[in-house]
C-alpha atoms as a PDB file:
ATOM      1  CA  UNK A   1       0.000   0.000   0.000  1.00  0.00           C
ATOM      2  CA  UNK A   2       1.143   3.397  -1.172  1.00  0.00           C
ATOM      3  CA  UNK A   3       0.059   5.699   1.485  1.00  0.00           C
ATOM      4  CA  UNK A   4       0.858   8.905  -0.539  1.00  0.00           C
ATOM      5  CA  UNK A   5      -1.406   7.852  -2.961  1.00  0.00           C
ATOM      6  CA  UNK A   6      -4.065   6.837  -0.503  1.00  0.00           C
ATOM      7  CA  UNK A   7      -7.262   9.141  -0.570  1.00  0.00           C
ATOM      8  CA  UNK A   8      -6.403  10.306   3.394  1.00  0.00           C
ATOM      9  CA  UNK A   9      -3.371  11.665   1.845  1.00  0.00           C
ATOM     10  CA  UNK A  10      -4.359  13.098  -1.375  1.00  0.00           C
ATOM     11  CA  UNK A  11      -7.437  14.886   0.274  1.00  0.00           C
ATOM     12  CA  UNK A  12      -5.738  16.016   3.371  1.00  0.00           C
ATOM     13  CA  UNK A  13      -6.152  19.893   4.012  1.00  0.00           C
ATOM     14  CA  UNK A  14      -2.921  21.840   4.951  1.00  0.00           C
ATOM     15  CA  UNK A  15      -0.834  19.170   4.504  1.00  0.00           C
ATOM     16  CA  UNK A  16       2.644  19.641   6.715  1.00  0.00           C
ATOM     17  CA  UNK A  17       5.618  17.104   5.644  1.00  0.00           C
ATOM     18  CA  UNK A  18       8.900  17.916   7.853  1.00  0.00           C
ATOM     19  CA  UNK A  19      11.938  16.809   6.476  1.00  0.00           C
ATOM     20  CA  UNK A  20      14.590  14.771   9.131  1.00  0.00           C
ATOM     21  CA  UNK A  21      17.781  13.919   8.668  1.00  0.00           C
ATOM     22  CA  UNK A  22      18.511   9.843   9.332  1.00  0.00           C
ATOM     23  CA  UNK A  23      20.838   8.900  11.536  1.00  0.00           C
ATOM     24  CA  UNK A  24      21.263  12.553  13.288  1.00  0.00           C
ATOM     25  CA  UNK A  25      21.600  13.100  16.234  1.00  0.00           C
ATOM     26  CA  UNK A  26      22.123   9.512  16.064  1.00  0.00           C
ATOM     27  CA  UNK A  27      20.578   6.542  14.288  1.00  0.00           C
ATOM     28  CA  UNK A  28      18.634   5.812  17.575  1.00  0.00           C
ATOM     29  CA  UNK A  29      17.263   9.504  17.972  1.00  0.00           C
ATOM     30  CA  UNK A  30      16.232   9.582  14.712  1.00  0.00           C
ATOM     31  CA  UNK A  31      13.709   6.914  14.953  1.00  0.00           C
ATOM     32  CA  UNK A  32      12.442   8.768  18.027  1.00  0.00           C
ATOM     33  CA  UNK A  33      11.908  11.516  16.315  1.00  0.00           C
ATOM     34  CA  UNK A  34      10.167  10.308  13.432  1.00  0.00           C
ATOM     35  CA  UNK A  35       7.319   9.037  16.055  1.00  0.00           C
ATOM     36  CA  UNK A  36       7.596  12.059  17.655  1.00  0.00           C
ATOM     37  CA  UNK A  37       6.641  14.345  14.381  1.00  0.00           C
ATOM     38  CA  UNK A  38       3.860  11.287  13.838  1.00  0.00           C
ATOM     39  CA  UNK A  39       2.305  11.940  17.279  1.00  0.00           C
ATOM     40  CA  UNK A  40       2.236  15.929  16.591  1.00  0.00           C
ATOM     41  CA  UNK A  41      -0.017  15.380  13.145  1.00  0.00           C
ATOM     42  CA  UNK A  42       2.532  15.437  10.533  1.00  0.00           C
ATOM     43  CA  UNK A  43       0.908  14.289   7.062  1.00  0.00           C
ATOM     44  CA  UNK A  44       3.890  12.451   6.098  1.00  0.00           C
ATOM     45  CA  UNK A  45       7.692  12.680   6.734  1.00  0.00           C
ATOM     46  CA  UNK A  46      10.650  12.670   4.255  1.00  0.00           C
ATOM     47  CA  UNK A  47      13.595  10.875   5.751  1.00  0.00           C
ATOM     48  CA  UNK A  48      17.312  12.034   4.164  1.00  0.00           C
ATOM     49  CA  UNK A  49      19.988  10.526   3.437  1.00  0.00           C
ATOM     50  CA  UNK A  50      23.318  11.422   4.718  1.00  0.00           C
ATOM     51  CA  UNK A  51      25.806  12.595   1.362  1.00  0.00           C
ATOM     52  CA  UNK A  52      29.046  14.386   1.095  1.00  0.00           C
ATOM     53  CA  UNK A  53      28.390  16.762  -1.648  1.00  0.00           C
ATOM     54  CA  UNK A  54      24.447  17.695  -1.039  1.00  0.00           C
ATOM     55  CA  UNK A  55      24.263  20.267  -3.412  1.00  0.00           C
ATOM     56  CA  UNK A  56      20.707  21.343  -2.819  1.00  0.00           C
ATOM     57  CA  UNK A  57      21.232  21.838   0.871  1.00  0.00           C
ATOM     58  CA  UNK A  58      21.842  24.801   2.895  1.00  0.00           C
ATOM     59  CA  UNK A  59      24.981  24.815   5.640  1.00  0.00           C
ATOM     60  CA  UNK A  60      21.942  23.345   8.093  1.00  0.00           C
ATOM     61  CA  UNK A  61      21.047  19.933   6.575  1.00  0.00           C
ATOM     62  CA  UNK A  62      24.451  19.770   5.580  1.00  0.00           C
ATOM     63  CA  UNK A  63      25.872  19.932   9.300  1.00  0.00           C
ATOM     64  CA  UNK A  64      23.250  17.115  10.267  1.00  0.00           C
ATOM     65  CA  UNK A  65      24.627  15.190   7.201  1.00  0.00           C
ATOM     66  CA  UNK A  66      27.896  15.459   8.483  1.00  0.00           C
ATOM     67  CA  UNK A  67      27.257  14.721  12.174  1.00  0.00           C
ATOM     68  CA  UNK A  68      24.971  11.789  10.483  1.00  0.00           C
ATOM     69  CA  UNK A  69      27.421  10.314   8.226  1.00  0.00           C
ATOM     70  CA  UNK A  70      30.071  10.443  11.119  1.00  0.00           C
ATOM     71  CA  UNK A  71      27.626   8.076  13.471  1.00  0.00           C
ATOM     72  CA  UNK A  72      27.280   5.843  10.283  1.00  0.00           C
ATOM     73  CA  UNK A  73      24.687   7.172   8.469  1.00  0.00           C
ATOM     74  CA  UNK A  74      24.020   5.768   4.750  1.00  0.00           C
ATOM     75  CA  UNK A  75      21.273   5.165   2.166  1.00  0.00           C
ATOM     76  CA  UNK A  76      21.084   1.591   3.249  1.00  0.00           C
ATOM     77  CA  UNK A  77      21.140   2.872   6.971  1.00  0.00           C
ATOM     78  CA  UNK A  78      18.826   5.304   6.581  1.00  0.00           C
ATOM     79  CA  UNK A  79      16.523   2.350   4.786  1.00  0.00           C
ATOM     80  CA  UNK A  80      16.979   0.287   7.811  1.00  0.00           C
ATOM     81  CA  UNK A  81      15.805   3.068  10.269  1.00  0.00           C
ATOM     82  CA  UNK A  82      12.675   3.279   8.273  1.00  0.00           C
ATOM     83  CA  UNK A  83      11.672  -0.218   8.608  1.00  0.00           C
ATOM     84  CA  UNK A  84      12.539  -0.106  12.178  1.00  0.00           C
ATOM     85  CA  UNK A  85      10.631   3.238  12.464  1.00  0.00           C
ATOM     86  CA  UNK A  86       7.656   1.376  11.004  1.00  0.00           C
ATOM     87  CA  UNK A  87       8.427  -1.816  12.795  1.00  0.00           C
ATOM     88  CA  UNK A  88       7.861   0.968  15.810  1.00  0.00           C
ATOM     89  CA  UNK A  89       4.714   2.035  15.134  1.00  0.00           C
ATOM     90  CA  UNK A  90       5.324   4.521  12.619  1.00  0.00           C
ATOM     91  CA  UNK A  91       2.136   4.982  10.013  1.00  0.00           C
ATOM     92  CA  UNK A  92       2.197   8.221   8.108  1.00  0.00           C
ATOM     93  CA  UNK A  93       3.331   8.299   4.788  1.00  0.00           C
ATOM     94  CA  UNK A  94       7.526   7.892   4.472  1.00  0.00           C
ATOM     95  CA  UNK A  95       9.560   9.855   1.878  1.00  0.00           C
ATOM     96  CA  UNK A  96      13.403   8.871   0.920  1.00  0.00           C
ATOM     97  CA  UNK A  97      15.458  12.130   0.298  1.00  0.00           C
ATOM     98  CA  UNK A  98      18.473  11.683  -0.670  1.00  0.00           C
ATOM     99  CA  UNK A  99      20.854  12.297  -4.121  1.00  0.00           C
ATOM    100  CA  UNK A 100      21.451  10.292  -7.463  1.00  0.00           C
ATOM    101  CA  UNK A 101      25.499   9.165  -6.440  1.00  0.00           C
ATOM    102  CA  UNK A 102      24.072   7.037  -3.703  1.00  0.00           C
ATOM    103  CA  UNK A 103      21.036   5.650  -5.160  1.00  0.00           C
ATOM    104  CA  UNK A 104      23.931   4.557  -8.339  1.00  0.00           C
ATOM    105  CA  UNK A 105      25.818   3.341  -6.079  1.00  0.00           C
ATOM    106  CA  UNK A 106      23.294   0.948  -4.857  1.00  0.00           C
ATOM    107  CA  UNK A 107      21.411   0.332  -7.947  1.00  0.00           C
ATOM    108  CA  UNK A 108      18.223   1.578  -8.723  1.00  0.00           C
ATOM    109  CA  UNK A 109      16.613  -1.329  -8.507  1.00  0.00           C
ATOM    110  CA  UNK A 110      18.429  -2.822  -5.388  1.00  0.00           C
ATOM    111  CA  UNK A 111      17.247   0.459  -3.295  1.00  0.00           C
ATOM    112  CA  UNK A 112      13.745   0.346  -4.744  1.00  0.00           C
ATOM    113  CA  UNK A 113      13.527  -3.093  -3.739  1.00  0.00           C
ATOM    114  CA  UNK A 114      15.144  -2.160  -0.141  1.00  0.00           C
ATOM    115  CA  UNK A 115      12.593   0.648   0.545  1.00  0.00           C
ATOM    116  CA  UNK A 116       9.701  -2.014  -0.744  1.00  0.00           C
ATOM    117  CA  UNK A 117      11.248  -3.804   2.184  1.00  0.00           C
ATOM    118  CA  UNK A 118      10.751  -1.355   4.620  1.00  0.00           C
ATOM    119  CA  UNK A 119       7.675  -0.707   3.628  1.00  0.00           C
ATOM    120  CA  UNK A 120       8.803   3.204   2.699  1.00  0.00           C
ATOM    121  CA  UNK A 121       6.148   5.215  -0.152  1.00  0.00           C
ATOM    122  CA  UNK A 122       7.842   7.499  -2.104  1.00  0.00           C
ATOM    123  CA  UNK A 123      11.680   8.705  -3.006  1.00  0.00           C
ATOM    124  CA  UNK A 124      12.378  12.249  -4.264  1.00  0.00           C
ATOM    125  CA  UNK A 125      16.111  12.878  -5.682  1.00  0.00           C
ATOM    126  CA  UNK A 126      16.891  16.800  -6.187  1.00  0.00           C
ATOM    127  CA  UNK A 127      20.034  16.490  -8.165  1.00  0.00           C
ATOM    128  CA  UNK A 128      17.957  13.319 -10.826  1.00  0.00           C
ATOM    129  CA  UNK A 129      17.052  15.649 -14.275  1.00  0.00           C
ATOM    130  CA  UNK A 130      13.776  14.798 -15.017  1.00  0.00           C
ATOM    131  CA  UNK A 131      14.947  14.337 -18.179  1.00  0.00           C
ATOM    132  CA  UNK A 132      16.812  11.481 -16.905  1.00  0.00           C
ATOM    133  CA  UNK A 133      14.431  10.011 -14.479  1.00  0.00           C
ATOM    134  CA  UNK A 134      12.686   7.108 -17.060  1.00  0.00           C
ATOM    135  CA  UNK A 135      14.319   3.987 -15.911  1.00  0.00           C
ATOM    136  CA  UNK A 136      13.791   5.114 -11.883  1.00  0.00           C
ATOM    137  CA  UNK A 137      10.780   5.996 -13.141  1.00  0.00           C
ATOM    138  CA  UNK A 138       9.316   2.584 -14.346  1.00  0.00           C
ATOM    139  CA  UNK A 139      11.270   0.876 -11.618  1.00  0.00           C
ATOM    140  CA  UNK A 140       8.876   2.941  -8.684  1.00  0.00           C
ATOM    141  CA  UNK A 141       6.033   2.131 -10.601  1.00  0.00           C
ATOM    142  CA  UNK A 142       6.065  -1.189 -10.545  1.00  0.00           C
ATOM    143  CA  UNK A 143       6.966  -1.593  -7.218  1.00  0.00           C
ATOM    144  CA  UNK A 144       3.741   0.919  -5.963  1.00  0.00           C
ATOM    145  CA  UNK A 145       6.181   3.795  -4.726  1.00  0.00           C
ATOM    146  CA  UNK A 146       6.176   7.278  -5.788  1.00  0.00           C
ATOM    147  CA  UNK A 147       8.878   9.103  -7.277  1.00  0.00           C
ATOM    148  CA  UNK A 148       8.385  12.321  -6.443  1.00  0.00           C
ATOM    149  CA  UNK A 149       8.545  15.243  -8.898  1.00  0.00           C
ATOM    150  CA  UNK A 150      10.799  18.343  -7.421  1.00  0.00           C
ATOM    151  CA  UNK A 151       9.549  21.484  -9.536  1.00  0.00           C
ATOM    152  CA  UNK A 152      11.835  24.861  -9.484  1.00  0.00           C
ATOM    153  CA  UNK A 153      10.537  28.448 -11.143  1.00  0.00           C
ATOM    154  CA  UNK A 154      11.132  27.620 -14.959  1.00  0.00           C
ATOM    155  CA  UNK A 155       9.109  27.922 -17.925  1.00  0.00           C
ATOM    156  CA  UNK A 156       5.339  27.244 -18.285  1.00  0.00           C
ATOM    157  CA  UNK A 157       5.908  24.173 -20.845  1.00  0.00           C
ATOM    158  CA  UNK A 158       8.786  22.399 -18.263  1.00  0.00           C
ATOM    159  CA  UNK A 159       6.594  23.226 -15.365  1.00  0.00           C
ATOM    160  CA  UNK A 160       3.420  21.243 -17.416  1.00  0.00           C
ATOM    161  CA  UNK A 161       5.803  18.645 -18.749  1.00  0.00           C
ATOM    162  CA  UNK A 162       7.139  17.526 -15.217  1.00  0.00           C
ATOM    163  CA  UNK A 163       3.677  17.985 -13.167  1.00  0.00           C
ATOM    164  CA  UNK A 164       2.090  15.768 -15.533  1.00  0.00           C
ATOM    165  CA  UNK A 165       3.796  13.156 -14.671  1.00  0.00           C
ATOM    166  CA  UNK A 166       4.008  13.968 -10.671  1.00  0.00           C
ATOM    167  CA  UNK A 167       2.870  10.919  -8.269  1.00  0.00           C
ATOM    168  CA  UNK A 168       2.190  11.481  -4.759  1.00  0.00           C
ATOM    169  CA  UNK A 169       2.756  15.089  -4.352  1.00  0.00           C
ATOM    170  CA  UNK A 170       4.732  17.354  -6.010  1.00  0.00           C
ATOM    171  CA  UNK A 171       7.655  19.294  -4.319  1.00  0.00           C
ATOM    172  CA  UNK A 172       7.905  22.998  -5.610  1.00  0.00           C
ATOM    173  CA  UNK A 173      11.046  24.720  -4.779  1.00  0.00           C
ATOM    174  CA  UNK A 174       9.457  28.636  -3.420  1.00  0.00           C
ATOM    175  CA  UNK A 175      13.232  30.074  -4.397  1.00  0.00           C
ATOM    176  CA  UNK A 176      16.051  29.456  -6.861  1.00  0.00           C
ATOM    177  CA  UNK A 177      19.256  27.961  -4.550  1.00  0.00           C
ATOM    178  CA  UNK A 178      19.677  25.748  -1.430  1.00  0.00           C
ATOM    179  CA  UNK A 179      18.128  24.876   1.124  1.00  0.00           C
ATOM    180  CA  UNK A 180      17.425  27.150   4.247  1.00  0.00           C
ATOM    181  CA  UNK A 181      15.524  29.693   6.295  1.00  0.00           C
ATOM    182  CA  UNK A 182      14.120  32.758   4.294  1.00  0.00           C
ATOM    183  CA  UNK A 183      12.374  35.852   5.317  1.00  0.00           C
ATOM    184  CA  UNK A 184      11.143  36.824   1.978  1.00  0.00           C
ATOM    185  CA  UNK A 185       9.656  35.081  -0.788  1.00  0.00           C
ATOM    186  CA  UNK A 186       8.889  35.963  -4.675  1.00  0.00           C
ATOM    187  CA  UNK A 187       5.802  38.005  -5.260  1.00  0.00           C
ATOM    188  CA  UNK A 188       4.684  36.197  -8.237  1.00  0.00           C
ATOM    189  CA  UNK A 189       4.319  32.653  -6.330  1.00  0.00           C
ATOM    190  CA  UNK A 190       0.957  32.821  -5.938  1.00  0.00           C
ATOM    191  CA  UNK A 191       0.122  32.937  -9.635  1.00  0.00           C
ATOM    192  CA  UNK A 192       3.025  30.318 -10.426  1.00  0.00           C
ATOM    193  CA  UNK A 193       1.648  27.897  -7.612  1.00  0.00           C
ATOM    194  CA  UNK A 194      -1.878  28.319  -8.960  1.00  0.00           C
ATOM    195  CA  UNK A 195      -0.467  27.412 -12.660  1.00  0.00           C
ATOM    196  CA  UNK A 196       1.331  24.563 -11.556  1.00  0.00           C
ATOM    197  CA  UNK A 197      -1.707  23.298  -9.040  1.00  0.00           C
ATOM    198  CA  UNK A 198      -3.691  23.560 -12.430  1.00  0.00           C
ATOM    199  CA  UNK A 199      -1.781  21.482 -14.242  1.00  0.00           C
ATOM    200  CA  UNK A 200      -1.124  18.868 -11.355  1.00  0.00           C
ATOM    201  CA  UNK A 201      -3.483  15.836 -10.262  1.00  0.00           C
ATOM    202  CA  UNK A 202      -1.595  14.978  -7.160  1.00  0.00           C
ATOM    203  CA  UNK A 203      -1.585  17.925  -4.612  1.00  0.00           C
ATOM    204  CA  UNK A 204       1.628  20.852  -4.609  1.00  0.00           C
ATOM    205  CA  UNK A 205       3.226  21.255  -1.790  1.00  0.00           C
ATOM    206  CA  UNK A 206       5.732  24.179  -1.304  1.00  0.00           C
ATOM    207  CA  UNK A 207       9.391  24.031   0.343  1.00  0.00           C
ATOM    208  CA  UNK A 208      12.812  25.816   0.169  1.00  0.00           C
ATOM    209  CA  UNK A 209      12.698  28.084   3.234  1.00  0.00           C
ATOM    210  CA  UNK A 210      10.117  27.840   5.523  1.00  0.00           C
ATOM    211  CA  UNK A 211      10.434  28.675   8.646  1.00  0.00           C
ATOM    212  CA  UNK A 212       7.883  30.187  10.704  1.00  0.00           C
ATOM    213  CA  UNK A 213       4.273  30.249  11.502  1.00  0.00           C
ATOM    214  CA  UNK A 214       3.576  33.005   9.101  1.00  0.00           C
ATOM    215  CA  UNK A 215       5.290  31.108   6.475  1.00  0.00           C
ATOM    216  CA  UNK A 216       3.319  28.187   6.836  1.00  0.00           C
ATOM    217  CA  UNK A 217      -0.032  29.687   7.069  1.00  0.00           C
ATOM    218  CA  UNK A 218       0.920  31.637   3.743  1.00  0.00           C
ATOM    219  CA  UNK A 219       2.174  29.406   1.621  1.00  0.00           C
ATOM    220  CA  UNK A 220      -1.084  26.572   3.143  1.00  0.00           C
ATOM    221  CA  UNK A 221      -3.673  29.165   1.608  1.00  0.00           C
ATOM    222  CA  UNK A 222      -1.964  29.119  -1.831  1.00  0.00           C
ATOM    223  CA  UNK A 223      -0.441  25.404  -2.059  1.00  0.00           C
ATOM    224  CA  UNK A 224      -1.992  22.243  -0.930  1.00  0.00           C
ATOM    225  CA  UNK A 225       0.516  22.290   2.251  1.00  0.00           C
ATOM    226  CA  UNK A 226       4.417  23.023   3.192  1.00  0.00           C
ATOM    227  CA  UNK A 227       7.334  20.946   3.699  1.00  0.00           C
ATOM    228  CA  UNK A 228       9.753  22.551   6.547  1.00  0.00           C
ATOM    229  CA  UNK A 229      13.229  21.000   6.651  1.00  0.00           C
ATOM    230  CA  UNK A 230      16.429  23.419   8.056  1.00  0.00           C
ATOM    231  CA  UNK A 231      14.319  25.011  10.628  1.00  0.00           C
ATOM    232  CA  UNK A 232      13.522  21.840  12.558  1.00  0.00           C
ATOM    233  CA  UNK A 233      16.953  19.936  11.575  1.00  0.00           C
ATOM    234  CA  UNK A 234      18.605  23.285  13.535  1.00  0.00           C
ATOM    235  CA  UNK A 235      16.165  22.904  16.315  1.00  0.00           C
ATOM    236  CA  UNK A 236      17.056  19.252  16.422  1.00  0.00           C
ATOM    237  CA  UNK A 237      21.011  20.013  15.926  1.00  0.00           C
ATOM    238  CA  UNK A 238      20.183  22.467  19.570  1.00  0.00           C
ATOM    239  CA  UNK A 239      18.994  19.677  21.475  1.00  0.00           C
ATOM    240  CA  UNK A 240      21.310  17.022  19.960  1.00  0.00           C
ATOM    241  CA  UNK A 241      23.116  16.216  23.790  1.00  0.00           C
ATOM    242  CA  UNK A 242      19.365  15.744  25.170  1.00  0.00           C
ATOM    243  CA  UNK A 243      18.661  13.684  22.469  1.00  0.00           C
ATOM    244  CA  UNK A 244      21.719  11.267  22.751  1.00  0.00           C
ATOM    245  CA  UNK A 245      21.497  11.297  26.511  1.00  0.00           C
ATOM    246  CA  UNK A 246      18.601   8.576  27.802  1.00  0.00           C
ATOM    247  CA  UNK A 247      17.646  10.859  30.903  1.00  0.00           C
ATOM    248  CA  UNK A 248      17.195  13.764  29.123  1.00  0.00           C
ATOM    249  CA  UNK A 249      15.378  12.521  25.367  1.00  0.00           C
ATOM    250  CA  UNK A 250      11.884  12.743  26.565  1.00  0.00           C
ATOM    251  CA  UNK A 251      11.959  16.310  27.533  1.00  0.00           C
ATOM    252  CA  UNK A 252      14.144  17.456  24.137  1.00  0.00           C
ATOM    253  CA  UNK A 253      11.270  14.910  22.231  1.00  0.00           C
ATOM    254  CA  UNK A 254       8.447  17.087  23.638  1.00  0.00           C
ATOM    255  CA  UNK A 255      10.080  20.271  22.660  1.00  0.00           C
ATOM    256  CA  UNK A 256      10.348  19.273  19.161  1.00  0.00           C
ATOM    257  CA  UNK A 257       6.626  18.461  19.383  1.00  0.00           C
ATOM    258  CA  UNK A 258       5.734  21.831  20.783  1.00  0.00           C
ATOM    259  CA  UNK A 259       7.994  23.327  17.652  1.00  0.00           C
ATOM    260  CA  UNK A 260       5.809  21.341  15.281  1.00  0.00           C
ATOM    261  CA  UNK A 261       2.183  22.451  17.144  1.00  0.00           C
ATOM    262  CA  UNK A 262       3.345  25.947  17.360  1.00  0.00           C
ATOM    263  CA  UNK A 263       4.797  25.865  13.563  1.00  0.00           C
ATOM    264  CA  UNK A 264       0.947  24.476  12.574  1.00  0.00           C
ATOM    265  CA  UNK A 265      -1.257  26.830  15.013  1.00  0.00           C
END
């Protein structure tokens, strides 16, 4: 079962999908805080991957992929934390992140097969030209998981061309660049969003930047919901001692639910 292509999912109203880093503060943490987000109503979570050369990311999620990669975080690590997230309970819909040298390294078809395994629903790879994406492509498909579509301000006729083809949600990219908090954002995204939710038939969800309240309450009136990543992986990288320490994880746990509900309000 696909979740992201379940009707709860596709009908869901101000969809909010935070993006974690596997493996950071620790493999162990990491699970813990994927059942953490779950708990605070989070409509699905994308899981990354820890790479050396992350080029869409912002000096955040690059940190965390550091730290990560340093406790032993990998693609096939990150895979295993996801089936042992699930094994844990875990239920909303689960979203690979992670970059095109790792998944060849692999083999397409070995990690498809791997996150069939752990029972994972979609995989979205920024630096993967959609021009490029066929084989992947077919390979998701037939094993039921979404490859997710990443969309960044272009032309009308690319933004039709690679919506029409979007499964599970598509991921549109508010600024040109990495990863990271903004303050401002274009004044034109309205009408671009609207274009591109005209052309889609899987809902548009907005990312690149978002980082407070106001943010998300904007950009959930003109998309179909937001995807916050660099804000909560530097809230996590604060508490990353309370996380690692047994004593003190609960408490750090319910502060990073409290940054989710207040994020949401």
């Amino acid at each position: 079962m696909n979740r992201l292509t379940a009707k709860e999912f596709q009908e869901e109203k101000n969809r909010f999908v935070p993006y974690i880093m596997s493996s950071h503060p620790s493999y162990e943490a990491s699970i813990d805080i994927a059942l953490t987000l779950q708990k605070a109503g989070v409509s699905a979570i994308e899981w990354g991957v820890p790479f050396s050369d992350p080029l869409a990311d912002g000096p955040v999620i690059q940190e965390a992929g550091d730290q990560a990669r340093a406790a032993g975080g990998s693609l096939k690590k990150a895979v295993q934390g996801a089936k042992e997230a699930r094994d844990r309970g875990l239920t909303v819909p689960l979203v690979l992140f992670t970059y095109v040298n790792p998944v060849l390294s692999v083999g397409f078809q070995e990690v498809i097969n791997l996150m069939k395994e752990a029972d994972m629903d979609g995989i979205l790879i920024p630096d993967l030209p959609h021009e490029e994406s066929d084989e992947l492509r077919a390979i998701c498909n037939e094993a039921g998981i979404s490859l997710i579509s990443l969309v960044a301000p272009s032309s009308r006729n690319r933004m039709q061309k690679i919506s029409s083809l979007g499964e599970g949600f598509i991921y549109y990219v508010t600024s040109l660049g990495v990863t990271g908090t903004r303050e401002n954002f274009a004044d034109e995204l309205e009408e671009t969003i609207a274009e591109l939710k005209s052309f889609s038939k899987v809902p548009v969800l907005a990312g690149f930047g978002i980082s407070k309240q106001e943010h998300v309450q904007f950009f959930q009136k003109i998309a179909d919901g937001v995807i916050v990543g660099s804000a909560l992986v530097r809230f996590i990288s604060e508490r990353a001692e309370h996380l690692n320490n047994p004593d003190e994880k609960p408490k750090a746990l319910e502060e990073i639910a409290l940054f989710i509900k207040d994020l949401t309000a």
